[in-house]
N, C-alpha and C. Protein backbone atom coordinates (compact mmCIF):
# COMPACT_ATOMS: atom_id res chain seq x y z
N UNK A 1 0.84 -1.20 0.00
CA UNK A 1 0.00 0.00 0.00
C UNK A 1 0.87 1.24 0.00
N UNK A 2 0.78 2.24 -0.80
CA UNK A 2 1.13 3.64 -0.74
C UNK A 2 1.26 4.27 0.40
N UNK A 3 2.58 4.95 0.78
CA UNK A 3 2.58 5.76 2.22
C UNK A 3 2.12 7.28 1.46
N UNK A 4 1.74 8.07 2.75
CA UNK A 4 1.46 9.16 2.83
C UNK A 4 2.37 9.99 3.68
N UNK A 5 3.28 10.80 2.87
CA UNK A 5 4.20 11.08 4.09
C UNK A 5 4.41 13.17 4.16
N UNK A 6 4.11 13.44 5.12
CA UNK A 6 4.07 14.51 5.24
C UNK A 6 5.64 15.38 6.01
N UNK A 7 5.49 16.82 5.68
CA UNK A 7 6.71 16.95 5.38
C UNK A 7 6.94 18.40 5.78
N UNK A 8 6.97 19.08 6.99
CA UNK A 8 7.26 20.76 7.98
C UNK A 8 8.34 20.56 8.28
N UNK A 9 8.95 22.21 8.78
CA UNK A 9 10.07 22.43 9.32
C UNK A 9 9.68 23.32 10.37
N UNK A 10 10.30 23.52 11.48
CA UNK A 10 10.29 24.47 12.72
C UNK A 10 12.01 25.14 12.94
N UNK A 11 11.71 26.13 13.45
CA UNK A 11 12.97 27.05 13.71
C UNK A 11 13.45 27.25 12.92
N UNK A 12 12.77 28.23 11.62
CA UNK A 12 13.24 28.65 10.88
C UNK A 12 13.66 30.31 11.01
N UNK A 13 13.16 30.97 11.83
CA UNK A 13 13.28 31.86 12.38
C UNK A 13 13.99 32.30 13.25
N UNK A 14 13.91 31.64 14.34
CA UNK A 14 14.50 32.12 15.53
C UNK A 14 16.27 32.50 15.79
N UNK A 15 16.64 33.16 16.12
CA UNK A 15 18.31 33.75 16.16
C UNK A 15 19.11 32.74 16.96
N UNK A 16 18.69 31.79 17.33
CA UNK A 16 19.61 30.56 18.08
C UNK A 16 18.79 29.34 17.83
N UNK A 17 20.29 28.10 17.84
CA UNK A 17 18.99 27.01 18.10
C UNK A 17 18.84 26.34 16.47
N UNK A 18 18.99 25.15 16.20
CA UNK A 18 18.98 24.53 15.03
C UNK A 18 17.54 24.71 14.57
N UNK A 19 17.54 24.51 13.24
CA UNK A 19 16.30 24.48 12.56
C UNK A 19 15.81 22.93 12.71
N UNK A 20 14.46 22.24 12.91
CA UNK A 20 13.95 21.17 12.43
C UNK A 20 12.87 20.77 11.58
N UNK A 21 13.23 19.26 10.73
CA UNK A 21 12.62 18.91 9.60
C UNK A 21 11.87 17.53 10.65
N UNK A 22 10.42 18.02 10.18
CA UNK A 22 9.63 16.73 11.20
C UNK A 22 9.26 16.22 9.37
N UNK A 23 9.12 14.44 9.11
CA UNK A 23 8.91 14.20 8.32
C UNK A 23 7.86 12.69 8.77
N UNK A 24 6.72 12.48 8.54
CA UNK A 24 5.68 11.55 8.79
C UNK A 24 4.90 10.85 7.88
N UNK A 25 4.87 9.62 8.10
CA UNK A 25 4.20 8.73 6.82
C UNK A 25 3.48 7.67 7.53
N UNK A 26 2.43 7.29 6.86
CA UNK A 26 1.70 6.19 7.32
C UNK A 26 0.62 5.28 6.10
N UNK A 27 0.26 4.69 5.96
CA UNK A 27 -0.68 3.98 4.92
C UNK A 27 -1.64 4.77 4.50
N UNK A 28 -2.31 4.78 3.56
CA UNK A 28 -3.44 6.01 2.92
C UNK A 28 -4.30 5.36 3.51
N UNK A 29 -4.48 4.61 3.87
CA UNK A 29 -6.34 3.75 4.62
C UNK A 29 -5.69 4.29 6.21
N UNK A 30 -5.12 4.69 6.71
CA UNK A 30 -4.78 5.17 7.99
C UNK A 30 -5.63 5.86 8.52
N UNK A 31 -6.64 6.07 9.67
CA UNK A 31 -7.52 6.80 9.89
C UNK A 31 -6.88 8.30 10.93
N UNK A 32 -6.52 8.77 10.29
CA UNK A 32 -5.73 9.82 11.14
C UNK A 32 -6.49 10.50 12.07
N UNK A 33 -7.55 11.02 12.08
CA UNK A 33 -8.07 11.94 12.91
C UNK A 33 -9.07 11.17 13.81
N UNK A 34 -9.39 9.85 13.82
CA UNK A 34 -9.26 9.26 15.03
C UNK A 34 -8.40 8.69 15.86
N UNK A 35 -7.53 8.36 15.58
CA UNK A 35 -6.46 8.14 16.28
C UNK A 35 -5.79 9.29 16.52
N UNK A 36 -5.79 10.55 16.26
CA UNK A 36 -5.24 11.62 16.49
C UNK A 36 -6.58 12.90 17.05
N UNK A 37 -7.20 12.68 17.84
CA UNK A 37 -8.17 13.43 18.21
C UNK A 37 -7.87 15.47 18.43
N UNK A 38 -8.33 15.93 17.19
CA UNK A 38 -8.29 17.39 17.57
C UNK A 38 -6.58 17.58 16.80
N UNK A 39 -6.50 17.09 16.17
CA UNK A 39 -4.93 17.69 15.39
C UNK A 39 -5.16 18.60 14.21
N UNK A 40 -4.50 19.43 14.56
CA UNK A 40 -4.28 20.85 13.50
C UNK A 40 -3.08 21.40 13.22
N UNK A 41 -2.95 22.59 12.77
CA UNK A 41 -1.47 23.02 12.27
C UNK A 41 -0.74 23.18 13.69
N UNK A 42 -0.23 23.01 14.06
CA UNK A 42 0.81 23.02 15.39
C UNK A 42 0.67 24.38 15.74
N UNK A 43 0.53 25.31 14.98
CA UNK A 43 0.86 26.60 15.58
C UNK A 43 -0.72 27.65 16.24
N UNK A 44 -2.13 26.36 15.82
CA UNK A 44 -3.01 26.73 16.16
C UNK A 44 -3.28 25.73 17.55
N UNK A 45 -2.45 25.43 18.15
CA UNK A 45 -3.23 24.02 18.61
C UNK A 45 -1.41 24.46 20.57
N UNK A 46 -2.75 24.84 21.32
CA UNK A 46 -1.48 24.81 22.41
C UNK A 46 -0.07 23.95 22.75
N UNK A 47 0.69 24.16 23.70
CA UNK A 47 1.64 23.69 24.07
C UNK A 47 1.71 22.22 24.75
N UNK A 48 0.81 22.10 25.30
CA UNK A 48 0.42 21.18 26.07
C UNK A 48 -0.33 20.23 24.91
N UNK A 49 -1.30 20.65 24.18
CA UNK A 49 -1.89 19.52 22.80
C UNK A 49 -0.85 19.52 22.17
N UNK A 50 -0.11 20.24 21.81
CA UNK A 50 1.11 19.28 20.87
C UNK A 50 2.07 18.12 21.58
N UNK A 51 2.09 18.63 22.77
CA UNK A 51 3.12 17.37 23.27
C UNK A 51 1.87 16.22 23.36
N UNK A 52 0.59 16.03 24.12
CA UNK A 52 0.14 15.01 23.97
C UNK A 52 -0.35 14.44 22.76
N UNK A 53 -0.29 14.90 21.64
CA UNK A 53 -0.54 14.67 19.71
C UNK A 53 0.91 13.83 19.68
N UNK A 54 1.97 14.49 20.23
CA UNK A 54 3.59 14.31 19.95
C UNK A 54 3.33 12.77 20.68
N UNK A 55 2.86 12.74 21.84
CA UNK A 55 3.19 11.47 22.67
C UNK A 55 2.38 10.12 22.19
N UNK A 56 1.23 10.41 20.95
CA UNK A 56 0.46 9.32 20.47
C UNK A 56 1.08 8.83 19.25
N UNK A 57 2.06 9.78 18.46
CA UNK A 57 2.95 9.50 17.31
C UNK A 57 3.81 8.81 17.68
N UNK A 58 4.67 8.93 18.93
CA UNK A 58 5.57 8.19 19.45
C UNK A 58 5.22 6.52 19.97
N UNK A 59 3.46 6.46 20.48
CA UNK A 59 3.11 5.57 20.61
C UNK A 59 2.40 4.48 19.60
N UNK A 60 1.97 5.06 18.14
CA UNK A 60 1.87 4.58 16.88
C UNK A 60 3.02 4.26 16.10
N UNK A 61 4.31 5.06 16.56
CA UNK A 61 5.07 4.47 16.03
C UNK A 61 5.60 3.11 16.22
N UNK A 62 5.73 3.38 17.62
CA UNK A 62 6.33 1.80 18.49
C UNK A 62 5.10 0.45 17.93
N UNK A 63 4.26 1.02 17.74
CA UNK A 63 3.14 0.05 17.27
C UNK A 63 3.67 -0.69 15.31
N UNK A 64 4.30 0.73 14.99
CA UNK A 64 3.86 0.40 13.43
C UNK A 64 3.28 0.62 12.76
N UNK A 65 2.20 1.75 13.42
CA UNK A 65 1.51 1.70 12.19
C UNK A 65 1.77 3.16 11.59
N UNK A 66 2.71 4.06 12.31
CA UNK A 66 3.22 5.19 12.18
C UNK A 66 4.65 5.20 11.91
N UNK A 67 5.76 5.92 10.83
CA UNK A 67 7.02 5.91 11.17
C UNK A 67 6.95 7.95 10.98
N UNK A 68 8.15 8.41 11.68
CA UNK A 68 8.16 9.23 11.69
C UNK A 68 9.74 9.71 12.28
N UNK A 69 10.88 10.62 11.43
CA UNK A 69 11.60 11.22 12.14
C UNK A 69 11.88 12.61 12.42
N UNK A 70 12.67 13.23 12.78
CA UNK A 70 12.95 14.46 12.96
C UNK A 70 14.52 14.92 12.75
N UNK A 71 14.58 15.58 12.18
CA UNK A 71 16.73 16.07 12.02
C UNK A 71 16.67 17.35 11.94
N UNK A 72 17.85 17.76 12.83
CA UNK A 72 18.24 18.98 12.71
C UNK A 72 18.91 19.51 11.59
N UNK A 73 19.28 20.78 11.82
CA UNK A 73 20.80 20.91 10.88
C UNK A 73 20.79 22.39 12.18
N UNK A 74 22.42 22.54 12.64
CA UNK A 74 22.51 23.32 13.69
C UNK A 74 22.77 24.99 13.19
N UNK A 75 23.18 25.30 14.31
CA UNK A 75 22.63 27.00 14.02
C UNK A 75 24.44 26.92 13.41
N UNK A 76 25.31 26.00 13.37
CA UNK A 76 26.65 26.26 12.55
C UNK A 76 26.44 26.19 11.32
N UNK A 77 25.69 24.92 10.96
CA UNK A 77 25.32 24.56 9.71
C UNK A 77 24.53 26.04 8.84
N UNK A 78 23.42 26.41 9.43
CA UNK A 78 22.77 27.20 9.08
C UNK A 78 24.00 29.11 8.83
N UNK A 79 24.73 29.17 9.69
CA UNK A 79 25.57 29.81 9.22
C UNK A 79 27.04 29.57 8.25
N UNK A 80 27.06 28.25 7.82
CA UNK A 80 27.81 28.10 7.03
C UNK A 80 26.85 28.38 5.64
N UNK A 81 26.03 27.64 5.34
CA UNK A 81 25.74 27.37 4.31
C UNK A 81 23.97 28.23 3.97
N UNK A 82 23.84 28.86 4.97
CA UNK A 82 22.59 29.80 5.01
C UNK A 82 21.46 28.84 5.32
N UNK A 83 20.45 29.53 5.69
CA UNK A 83 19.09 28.49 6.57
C UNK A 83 18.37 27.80 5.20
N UNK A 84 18.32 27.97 4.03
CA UNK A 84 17.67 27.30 3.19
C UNK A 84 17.99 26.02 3.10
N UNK A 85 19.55 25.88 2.57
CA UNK A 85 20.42 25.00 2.29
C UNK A 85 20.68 24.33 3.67
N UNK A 86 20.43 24.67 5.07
CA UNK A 86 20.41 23.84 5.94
C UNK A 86 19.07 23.11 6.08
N UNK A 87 17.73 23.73 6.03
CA UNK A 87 16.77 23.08 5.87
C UNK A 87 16.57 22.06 5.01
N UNK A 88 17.30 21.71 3.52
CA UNK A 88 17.01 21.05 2.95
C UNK A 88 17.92 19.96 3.29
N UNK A 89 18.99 20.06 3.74
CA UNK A 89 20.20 19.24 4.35
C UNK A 89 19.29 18.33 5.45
N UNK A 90 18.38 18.88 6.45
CA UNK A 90 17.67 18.12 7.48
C UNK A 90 16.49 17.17 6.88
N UNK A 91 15.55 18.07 6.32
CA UNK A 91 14.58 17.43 4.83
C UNK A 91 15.19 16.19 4.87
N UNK A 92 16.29 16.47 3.96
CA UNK A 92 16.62 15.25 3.02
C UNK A 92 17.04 13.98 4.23
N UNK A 93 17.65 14.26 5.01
CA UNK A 93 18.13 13.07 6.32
C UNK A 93 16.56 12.60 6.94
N UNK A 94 15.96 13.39 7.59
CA UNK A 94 14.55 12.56 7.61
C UNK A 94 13.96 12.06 6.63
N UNK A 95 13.77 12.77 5.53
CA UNK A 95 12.95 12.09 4.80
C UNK A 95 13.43 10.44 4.39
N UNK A 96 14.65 10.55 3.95
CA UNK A 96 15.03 8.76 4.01
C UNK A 96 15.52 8.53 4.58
N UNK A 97 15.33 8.61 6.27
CA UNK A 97 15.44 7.66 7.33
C UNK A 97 13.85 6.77 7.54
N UNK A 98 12.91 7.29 6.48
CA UNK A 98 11.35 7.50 6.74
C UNK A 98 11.41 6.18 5.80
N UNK A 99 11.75 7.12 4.70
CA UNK A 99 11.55 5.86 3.01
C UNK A 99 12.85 6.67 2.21
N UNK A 100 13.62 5.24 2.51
CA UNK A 100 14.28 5.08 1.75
C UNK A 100 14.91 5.38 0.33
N UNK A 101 13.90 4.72 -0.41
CA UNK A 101 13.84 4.22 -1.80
C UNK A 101 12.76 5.07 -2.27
N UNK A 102 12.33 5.90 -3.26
CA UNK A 102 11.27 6.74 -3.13
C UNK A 102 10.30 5.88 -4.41
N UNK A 103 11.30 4.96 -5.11
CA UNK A 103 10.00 4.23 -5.86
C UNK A 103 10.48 2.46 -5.60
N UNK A 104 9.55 1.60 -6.14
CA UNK A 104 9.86 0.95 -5.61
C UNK A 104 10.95 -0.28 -6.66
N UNK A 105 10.82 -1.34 -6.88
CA UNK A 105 12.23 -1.84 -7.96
C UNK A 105 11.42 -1.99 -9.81
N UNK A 106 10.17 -1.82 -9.61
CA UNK A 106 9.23 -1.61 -11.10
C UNK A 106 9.27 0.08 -11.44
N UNK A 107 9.77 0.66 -10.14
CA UNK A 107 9.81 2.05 -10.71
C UNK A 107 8.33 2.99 -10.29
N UNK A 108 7.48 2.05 -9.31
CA UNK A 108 6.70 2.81 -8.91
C UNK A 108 6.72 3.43 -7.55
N UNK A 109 6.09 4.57 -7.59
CA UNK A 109 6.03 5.83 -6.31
C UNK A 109 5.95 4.99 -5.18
N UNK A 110 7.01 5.17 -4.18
CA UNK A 110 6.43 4.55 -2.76
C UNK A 110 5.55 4.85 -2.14
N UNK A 111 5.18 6.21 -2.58
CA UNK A 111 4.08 7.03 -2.00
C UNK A 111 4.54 8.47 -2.43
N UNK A 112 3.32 9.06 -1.98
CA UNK A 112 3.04 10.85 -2.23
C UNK A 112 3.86 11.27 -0.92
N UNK A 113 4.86 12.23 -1.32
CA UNK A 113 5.42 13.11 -0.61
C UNK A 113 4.65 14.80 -0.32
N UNK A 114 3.94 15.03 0.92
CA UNK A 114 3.36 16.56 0.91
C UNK A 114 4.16 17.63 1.76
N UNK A 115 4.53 18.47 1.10
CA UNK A 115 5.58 19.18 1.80
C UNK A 115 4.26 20.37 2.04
N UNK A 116 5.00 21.36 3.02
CA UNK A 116 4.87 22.66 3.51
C UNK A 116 5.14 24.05 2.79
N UNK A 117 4.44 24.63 2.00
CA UNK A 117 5.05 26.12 2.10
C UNK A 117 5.73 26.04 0.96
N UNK A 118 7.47 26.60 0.91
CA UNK A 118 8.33 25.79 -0.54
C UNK A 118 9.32 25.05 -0.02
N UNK A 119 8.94 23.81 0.81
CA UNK A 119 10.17 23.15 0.73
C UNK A 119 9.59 22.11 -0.49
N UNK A 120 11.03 21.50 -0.69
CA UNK A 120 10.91 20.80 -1.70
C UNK A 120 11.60 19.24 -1.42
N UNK A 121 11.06 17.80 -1.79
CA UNK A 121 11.84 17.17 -1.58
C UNK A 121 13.03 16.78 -3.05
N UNK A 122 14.05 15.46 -2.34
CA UNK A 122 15.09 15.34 -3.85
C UNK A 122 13.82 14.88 -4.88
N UNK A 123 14.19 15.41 -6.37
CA UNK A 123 13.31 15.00 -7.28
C UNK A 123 13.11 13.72 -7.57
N UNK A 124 13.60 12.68 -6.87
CA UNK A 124 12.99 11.41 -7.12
C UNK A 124 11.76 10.82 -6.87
N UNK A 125 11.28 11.71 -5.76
CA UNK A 125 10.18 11.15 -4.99
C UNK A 125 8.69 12.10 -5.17
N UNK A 126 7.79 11.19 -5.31
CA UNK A 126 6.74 11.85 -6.11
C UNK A 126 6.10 12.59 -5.03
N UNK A 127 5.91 14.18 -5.79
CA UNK A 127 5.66 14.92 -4.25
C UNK A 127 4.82 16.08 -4.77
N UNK A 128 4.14 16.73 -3.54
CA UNK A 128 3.17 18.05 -3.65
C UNK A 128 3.35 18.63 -3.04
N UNK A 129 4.01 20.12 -3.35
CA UNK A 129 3.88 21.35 -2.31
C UNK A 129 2.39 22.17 -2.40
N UNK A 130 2.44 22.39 -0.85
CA UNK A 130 0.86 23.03 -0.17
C UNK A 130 1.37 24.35 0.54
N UNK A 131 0.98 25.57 -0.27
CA UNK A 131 0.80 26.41 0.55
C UNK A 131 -0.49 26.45 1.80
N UNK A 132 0.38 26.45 2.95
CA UNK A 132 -0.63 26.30 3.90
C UNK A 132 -0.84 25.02 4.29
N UNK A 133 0.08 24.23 3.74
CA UNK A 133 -0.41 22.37 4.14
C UNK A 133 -0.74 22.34 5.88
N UNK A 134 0.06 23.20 6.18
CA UNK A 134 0.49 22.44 7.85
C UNK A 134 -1.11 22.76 8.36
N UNK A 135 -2.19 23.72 7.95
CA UNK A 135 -3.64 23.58 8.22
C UNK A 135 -4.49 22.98 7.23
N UNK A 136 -4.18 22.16 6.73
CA UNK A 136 -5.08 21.26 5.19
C UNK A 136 -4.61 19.79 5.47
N UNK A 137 -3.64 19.10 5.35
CA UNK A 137 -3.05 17.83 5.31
C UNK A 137 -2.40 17.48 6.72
N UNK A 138 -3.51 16.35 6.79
CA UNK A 138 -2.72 15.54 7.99
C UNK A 138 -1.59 15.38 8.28
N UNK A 139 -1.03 14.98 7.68
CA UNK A 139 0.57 14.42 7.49
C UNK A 139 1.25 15.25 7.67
N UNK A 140 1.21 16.54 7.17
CA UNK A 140 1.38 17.51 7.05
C UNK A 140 1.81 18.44 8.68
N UNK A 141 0.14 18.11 8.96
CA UNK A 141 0.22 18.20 10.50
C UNK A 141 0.88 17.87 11.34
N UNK A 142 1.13 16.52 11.34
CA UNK A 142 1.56 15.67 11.86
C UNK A 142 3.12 15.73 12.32
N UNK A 143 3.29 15.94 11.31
CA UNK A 143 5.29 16.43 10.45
C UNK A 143 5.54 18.02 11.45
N UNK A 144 4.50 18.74 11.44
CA UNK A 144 4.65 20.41 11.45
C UNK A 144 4.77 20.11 13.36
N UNK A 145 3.72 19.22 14.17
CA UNK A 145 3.96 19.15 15.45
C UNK A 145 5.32 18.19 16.19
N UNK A 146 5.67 17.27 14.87
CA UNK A 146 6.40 16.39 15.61
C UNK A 146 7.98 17.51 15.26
N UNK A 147 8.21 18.20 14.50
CA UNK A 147 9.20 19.06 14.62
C UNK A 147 9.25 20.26 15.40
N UNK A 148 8.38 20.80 15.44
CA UNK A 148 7.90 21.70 16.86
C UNK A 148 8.47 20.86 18.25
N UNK A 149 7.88 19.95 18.75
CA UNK A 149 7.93 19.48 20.00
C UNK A 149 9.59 19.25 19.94
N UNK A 150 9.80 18.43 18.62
CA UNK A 150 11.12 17.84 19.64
C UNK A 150 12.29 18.50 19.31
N UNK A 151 11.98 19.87 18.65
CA UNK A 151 13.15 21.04 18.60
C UNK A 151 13.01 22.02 20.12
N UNK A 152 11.83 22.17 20.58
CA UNK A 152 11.40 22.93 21.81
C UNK A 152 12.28 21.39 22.75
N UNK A 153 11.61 20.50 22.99
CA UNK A 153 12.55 20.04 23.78
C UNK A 153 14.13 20.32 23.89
N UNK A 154 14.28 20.13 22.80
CA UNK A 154 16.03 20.00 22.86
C UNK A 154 16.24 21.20 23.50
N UNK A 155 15.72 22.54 23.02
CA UNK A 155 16.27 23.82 23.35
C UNK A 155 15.99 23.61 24.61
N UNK A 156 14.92 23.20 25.61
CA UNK A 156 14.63 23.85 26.91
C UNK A 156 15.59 22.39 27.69
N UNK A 157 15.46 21.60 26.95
CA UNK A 157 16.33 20.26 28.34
C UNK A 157 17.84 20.38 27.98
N UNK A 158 18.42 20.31 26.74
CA UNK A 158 19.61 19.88 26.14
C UNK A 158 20.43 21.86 26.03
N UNK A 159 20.07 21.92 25.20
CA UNK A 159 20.72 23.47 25.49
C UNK A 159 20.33 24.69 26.22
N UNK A 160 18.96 24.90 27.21
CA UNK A 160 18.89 25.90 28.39
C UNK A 160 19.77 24.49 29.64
N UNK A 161 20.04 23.58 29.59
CA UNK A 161 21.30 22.97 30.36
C UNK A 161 22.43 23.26 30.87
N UNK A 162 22.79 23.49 29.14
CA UNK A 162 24.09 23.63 28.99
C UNK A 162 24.67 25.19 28.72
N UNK A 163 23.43 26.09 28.69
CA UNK A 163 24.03 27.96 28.48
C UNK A 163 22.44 28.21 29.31
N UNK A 164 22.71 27.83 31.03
CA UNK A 164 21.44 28.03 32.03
C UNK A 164 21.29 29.20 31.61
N UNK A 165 21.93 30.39 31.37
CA UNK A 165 22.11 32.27 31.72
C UNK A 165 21.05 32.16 30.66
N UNK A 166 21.02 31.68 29.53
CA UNK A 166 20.15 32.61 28.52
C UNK A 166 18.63 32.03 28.42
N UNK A 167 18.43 31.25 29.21
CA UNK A 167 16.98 30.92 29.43
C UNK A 167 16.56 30.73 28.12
N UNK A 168 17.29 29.58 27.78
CA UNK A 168 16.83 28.98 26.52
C UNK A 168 15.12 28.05 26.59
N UNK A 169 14.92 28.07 28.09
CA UNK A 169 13.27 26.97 27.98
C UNK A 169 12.57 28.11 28.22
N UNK A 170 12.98 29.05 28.03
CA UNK A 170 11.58 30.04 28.21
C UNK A 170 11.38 30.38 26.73
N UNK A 171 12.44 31.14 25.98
CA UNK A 171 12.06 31.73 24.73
C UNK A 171 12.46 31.17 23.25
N UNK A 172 12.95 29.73 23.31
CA UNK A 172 13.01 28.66 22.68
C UNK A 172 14.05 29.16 21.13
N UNK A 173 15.05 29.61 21.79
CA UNK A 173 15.97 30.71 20.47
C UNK A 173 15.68 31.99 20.11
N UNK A 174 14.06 32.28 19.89
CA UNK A 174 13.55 33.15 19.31
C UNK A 174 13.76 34.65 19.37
N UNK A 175 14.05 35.82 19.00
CA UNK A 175 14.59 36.94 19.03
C UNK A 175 13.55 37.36 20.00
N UNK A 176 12.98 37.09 21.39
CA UNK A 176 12.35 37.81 22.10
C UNK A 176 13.16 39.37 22.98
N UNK A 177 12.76 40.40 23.23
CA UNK A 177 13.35 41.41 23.79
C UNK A 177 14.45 40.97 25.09
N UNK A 178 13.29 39.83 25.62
CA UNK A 178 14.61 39.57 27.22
C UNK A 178 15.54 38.17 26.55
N UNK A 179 15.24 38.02 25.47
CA UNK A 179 16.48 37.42 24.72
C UNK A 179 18.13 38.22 23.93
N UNK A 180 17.67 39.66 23.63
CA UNK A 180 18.51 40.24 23.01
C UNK A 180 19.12 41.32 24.29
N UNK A 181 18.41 41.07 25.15
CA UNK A 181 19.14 41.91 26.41
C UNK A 181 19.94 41.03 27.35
N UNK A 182 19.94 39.81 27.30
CA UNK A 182 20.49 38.63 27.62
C UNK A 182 22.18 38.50 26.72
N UNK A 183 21.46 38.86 25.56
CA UNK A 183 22.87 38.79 24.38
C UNK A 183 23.65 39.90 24.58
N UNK A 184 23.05 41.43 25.07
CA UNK A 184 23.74 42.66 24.99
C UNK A 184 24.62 41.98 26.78
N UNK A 185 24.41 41.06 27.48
CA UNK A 185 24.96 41.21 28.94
C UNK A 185 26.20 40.28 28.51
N UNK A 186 25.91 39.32 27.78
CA UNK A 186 26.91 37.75 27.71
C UNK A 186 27.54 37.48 26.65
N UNK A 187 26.99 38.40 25.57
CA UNK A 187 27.55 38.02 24.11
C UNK A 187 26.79 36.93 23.74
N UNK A 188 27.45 36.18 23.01
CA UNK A 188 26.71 34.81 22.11
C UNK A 188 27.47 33.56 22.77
N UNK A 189 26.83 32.51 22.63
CA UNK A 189 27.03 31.18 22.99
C UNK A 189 27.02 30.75 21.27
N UNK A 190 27.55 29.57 21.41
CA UNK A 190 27.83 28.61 20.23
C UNK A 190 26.69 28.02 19.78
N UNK A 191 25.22 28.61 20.39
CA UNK A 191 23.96 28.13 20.04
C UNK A 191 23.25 29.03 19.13
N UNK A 192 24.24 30.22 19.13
CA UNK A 192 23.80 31.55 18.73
C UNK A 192 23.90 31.42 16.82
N UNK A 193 22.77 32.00 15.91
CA UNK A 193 22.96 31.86 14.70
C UNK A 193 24.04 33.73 14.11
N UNK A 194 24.95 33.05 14.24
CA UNK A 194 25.99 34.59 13.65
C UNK A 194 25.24 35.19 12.47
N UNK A 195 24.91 34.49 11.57
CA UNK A 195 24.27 35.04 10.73
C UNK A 195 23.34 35.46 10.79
N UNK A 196 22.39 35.37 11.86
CA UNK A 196 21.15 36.39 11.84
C UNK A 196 21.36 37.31 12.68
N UNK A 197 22.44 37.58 13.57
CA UNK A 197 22.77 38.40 14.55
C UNK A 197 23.96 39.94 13.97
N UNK A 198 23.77 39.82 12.45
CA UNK A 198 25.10 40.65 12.23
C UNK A 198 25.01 41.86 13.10
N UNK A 199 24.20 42.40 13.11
CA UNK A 199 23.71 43.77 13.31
C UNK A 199 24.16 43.72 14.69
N UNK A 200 23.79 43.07 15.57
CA UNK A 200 24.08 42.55 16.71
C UNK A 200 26.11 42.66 17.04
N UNK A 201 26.55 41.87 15.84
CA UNK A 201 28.17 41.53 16.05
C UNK A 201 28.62 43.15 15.34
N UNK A 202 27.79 43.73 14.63
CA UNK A 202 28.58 44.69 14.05
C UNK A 202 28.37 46.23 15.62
N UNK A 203 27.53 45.93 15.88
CA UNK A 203 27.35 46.75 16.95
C UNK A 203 28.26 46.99 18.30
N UNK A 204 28.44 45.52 18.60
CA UNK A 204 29.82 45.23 19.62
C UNK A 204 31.00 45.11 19.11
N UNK A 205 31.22 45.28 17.87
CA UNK A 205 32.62 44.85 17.36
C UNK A 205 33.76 46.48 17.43
């Protein structure tokens, strides 16, 4: 049977803090929105419903009847090679840790790839960009919360850990005001994206 695999990114914005590619697939007879009660675009849907949406993906997966990963690309990456070219760098690592092979050995589609917005996947794999997917397509959905959650984790357990001062679990990278007054006291940490901060480095320099 044909997977359905859906396809968001999170932290594309924010001035610290890797970008993530949530990428999700499951069988087209999959009944998603019962087994997923109340799922929407991640960014309409609270903090607390995405982690418990996040915690039933994790538990469909272990089942099987869900696969789903998530990859970064870090805020170095993203200043080496600019945030596009890191996004598609993460894309591409989830997406075939997901599926592999994008057709199968007759040369047919493993399934429909639905991306977000303009990402794009490699041209092998048969795919649809949705403006606006992450509120239209499940999968979609699906992809847009499971990269949300487990980029917010990392920032608030794994790196507000390891740089406590900048209260990385409160403002999750994002250029908030008591984030850039945090940066005017300490400078930058190695979590910090240089490239979105020039203005910032040209100011102290």
């Amino acid at each position: 049977m044909a997977l359905v695999i859906g396809i968001d990114e999170a932290g594309r914005g924010p001035i610290a803090g890797p970008v993530s590619v949530g990428v999700v697939a499951f069988d087209e007879d999959f009944d998603v929105f019962t087994t997923f009660p109340g799922l929407n675009d991640s960014k309409k849907i609270s903090e607390k419903k995405r982690e418990a949406l996040y915690g039933i993906l994790q538990k469909e997966a272990e089942k099987g009847t869900v696969r789903f990963e998530v990859a970064f690309s870090t805020a170095q990456v993203i200043d080496e090679q600019g945030i596009l070219p890191a996004v598609q760098v993460a894309l591409e690592k989830a997406l075939r840790a997901v599926c592999p092979e994008a057709t199968t050995a007759e040369g047919v589609p493993n399934g429909t790839v639905f991306l977000d917005g303009a990402l794009r996947a490699p041209s092998e794999y048969f795919q649809e960009t949705i403006i606006g997917g992450d509120g239209i397509v499940p999968a979609i959905m699906l992809a847009s919360i499971a990269a949300k959650v487990v980029r917010d984790t990392y920032l608030s357990k794994v790196v507000a850990t390891k740089f406590p001062t900048y209260l990385f679990e409160k403002h999750k990278g994002y250029g908030t005001a008591a984030h850039y007054a945090l940066i005017s006291e300490q400078g930058l940490c190695e979590e910090h994206r240089r490239s979105f901060l020039k203005s910032v480095l040209t100011k102290n320099s």
